[in-house]
C-alpha atoms as a PDB file:
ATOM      1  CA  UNK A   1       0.000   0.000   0.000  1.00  0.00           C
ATOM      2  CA  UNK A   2       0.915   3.586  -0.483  1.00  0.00           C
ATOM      3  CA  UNK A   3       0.527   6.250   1.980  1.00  0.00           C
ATOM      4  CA  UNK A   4      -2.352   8.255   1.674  1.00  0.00           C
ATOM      5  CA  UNK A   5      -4.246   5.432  -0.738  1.00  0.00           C
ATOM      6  CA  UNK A   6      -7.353   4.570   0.086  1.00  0.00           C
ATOM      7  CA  UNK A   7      -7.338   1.125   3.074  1.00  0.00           C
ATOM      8  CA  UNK A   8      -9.095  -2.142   1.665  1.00  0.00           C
ATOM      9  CA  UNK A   9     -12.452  -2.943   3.086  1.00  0.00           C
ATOM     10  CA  UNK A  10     -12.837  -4.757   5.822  1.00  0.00           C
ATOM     11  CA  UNK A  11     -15.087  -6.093   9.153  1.00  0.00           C
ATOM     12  CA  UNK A  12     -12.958  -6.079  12.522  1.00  0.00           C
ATOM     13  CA  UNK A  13     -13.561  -7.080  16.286  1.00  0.00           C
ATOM     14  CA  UNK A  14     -12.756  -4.116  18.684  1.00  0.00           C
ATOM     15  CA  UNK A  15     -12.911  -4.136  22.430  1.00  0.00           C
ATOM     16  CA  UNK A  16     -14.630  -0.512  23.157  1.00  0.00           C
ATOM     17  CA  UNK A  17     -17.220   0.571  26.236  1.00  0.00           C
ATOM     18  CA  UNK A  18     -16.447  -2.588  28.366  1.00  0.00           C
ATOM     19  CA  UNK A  19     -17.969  -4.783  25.669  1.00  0.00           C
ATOM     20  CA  UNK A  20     -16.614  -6.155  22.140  1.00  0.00           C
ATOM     21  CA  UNK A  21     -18.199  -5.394  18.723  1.00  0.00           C
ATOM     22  CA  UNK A  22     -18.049  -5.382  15.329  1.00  0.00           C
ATOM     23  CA  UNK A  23     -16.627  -2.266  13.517  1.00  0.00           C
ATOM     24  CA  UNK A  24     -16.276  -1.762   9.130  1.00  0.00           C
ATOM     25  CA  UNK A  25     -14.588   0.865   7.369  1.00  0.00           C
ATOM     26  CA  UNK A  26     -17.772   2.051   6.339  1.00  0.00           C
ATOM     27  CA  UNK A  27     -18.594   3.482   9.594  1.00  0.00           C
ATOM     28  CA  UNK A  28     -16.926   6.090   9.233  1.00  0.00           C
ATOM     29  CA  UNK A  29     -17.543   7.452   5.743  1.00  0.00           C
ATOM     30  CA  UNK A  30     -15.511  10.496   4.483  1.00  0.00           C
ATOM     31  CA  UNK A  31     -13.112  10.330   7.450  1.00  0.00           C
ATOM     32  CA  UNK A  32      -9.389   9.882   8.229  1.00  0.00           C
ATOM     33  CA  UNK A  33      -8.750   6.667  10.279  1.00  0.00           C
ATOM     34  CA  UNK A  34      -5.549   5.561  11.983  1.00  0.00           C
ATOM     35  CA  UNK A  35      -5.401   1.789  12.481  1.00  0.00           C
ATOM     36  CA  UNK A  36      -2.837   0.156  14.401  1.00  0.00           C
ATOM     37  CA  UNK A  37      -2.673  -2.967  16.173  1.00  0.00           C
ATOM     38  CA  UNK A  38       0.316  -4.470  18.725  1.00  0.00           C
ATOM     39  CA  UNK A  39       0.255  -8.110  18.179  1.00  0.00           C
ATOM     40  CA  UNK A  40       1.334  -9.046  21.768  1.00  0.00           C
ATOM     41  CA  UNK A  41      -0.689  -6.776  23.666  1.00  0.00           C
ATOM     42  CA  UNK A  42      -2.645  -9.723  25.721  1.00  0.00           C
ATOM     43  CA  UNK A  43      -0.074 -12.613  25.079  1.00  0.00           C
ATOM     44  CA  UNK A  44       1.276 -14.333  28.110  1.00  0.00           C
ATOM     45  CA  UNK A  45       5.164 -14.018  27.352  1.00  0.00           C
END
């Protein structure tokens, strides 16, 4: 991907308001998003 290109769709879990639900890219329509994830945030290591 290039920077500033337009993200692929897609359907996501997210933990948000003590309780866990699905979120899209099209929820937020005509908006700049920042996704970012840290892969070992709730491993055991």
């Amino acid at each position: 991907m290039i920077v500033g290109s337009n993200a692929p769709g897609f359907t996501a879990s997210a933990y948000t308001n003590m309780q866990v639900k699905s979120i899209s890219l099209r929820d937020y329509p005509e908006k700049w998003i920042i996704l970012f994830f840290y892969s070992g945030d709730f491993s055991f290591v």
